[in-house]
PDB file of N, CA and C in Angstrom:
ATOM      1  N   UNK A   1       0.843  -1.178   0.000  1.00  0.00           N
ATOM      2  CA  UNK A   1       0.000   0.000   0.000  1.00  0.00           C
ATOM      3  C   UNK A   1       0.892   1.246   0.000  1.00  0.00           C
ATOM      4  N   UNK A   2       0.612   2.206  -0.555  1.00  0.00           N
ATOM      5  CA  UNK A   2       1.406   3.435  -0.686  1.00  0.00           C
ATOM      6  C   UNK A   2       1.403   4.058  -0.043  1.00  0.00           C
ATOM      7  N   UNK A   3       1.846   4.765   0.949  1.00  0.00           N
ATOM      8  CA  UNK A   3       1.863   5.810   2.417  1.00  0.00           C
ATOM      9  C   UNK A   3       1.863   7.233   1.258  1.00  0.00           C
ATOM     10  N   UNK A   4       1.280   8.358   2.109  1.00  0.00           N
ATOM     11  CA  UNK A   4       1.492   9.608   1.597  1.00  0.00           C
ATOM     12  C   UNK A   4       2.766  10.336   2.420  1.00  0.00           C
ATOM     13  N   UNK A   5       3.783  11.223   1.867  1.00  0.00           N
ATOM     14  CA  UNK A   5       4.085  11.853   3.094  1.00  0.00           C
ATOM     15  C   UNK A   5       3.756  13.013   3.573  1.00  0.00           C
ATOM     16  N   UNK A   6       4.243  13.087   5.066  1.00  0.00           N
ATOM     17  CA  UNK A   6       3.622  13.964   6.128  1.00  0.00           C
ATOM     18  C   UNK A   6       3.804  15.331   5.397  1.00  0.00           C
ATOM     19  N   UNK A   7       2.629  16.185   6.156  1.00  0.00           N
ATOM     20  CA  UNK A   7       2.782  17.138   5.672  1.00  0.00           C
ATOM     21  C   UNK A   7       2.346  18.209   6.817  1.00  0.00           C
ATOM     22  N   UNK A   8       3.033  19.205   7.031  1.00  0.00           N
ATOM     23  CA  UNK A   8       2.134  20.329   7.832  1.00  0.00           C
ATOM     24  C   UNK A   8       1.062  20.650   7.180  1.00  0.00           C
ATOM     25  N   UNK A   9      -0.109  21.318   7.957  1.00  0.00           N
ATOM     26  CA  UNK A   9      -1.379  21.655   7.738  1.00  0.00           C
ATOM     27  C   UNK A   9      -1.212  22.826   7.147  1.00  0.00           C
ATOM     28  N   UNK A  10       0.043  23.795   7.716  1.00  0.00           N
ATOM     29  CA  UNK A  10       0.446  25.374   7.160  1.00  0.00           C
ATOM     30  C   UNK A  10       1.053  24.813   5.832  1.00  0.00           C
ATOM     31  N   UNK A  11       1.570  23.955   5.103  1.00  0.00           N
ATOM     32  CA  UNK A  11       2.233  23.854   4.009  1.00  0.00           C
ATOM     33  C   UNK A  11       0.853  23.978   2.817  1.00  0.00           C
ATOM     34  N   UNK A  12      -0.078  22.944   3.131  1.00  0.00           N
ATOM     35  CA  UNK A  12      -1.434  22.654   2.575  1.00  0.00           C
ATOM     36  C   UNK A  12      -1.943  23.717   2.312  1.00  0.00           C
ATOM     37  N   UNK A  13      -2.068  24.518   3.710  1.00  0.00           N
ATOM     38  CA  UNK A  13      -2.514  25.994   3.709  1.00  0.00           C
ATOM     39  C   UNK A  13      -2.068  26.963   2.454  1.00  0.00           C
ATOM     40  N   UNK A  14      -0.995  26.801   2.378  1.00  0.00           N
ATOM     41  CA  UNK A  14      -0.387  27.861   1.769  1.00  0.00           C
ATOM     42  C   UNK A  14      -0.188  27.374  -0.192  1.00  0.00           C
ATOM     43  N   UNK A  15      -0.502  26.173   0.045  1.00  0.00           N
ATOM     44  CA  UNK A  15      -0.770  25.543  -1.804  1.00  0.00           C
ATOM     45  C   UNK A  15      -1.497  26.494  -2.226  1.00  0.00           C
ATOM     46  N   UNK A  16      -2.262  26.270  -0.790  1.00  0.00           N
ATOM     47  CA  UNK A  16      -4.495  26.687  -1.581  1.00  0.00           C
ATOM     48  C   UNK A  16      -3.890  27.965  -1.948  1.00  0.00           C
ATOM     49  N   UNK A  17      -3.767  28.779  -0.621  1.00  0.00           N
ATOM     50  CA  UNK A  17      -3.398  30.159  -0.937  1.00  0.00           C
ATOM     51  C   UNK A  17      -3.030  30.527  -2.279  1.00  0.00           C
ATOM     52  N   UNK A  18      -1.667  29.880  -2.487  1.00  0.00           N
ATOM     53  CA  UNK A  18      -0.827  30.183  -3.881  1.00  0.00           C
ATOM     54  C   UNK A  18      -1.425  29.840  -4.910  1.00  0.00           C
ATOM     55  N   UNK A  19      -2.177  28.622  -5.101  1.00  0.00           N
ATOM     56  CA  UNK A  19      -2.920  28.512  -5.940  1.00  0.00           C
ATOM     57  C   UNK A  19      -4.249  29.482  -6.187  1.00  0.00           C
ATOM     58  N   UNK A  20      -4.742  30.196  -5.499  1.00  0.00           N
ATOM     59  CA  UNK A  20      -6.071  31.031  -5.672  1.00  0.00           C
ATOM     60  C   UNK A  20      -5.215  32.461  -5.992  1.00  0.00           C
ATOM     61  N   UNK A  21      -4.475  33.094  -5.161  1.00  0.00           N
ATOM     62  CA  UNK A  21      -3.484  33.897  -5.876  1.00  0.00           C
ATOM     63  C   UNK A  21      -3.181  34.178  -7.321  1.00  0.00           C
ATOM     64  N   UNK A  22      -2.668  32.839  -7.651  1.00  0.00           N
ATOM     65  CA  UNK A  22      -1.906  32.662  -8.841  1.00  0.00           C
ATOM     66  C   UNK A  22      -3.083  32.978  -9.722  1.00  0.00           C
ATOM     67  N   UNK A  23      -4.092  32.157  -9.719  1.00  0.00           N
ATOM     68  CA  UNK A  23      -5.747  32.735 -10.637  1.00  0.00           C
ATOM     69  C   UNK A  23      -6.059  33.769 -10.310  1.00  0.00           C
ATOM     70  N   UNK A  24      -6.654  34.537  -8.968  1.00  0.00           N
ATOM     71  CA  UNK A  24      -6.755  36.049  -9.166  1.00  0.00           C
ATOM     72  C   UNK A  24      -5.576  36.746  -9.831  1.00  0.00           C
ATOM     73  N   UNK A  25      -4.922  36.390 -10.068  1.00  0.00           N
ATOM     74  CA  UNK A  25      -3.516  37.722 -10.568  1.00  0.00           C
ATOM     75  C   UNK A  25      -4.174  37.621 -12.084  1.00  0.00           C
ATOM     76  N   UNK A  26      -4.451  36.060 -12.637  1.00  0.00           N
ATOM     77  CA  UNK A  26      -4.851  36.074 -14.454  1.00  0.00           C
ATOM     78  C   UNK A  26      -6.354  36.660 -14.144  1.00  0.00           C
ATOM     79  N   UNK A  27      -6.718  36.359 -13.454  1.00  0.00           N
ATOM     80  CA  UNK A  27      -8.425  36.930 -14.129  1.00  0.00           C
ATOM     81  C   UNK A  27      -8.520  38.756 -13.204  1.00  0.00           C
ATOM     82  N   UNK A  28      -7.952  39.052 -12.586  1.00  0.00           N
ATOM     83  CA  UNK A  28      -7.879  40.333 -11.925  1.00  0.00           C
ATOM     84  C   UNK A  28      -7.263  41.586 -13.716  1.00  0.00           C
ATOM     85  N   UNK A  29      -6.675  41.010 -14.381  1.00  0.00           N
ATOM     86  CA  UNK A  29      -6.345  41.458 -15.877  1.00  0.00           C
ATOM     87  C   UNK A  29      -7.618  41.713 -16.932  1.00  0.00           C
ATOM     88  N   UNK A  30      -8.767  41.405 -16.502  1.00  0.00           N
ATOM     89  CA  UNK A  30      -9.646  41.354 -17.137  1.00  0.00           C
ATOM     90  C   UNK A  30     -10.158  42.928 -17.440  1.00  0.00           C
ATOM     91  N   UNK A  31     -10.516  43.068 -18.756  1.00  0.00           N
ATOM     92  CA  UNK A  31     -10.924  44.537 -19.186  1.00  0.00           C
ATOM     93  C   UNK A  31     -12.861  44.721 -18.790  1.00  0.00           C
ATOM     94  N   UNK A  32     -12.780  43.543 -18.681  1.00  0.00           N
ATOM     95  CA  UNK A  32     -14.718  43.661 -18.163  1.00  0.00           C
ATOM     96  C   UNK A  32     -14.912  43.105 -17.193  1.00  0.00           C
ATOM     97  N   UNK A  33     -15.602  42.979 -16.270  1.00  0.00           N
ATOM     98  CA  UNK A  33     -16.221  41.956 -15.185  1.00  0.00           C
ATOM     99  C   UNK A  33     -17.979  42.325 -15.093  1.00  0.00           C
ATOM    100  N   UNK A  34     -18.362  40.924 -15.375  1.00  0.00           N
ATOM    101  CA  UNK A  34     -19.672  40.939 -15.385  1.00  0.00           C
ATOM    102  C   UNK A  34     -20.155  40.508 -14.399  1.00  0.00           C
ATOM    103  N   UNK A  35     -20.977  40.872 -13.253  1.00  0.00           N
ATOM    104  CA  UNK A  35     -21.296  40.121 -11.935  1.00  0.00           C
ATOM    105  C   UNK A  35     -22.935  40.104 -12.360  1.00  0.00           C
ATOM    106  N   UNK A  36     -23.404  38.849 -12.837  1.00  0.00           N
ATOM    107  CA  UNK A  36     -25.011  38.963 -12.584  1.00  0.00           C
ATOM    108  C   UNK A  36     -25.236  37.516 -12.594  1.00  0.00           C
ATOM    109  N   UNK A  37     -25.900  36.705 -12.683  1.00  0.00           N
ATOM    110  CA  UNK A  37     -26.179  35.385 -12.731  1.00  0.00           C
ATOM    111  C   UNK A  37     -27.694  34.958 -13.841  1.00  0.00           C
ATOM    112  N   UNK A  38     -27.684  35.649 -13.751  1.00  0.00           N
ATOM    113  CA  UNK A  38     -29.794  36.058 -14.301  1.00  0.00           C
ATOM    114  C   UNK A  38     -29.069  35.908 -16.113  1.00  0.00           C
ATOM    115  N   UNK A  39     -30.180  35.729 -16.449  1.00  0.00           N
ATOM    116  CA  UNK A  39     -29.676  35.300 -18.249  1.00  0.00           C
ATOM    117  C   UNK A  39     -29.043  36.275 -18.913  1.00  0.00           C
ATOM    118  N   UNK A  40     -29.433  37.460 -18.484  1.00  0.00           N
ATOM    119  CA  UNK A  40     -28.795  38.265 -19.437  1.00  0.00           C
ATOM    120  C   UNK A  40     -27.396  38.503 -19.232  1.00  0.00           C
ATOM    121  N   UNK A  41     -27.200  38.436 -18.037  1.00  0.00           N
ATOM    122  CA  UNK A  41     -25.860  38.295 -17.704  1.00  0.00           C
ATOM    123  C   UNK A  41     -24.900  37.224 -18.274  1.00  0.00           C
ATOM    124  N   UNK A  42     -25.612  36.420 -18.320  1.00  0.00           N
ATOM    125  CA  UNK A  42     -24.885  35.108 -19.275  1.00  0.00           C
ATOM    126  C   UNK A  42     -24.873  34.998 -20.197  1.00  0.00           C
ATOM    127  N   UNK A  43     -25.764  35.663 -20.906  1.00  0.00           N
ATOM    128  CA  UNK A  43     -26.144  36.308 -22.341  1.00  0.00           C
ATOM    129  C   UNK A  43     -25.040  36.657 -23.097  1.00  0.00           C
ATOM    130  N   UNK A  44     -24.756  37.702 -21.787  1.00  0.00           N
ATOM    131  CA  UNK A  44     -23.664  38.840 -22.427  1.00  0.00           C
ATOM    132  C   UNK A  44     -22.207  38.604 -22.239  1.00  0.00           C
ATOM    133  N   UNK A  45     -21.782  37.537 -21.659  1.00  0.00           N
ATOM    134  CA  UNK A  45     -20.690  36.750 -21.770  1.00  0.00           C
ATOM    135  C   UNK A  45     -20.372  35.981 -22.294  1.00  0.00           C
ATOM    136  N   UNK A  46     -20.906  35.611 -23.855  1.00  0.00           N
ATOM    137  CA  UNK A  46     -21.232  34.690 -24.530  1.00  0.00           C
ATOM    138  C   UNK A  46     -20.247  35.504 -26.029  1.00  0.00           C
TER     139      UNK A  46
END
């Protein structure tokens, strides 16, 4: 059976972090942001 290795909980922590980071930095570049959910909003992101 394959063991994982140990890991601190702050190391884990800080993936997520870097990883959600790393995507807000590309989509924070965006020339529009559409916040609606309702059709037209989806409409218009199309």
């Amino acid at each position: 059976m394959t063991r994982f290795k140990h890991i601190d909980e702050k190391q884990v922590t800080r993936a997520i972090v870097n990883g959600f980071t790393s995507d807000f930095n590309t989509i924070i570049e965006s020339d529009v942001a559409i916040v609606a959910g309702e059709p037209s909003g989806l409409v218009t992101t199309k």
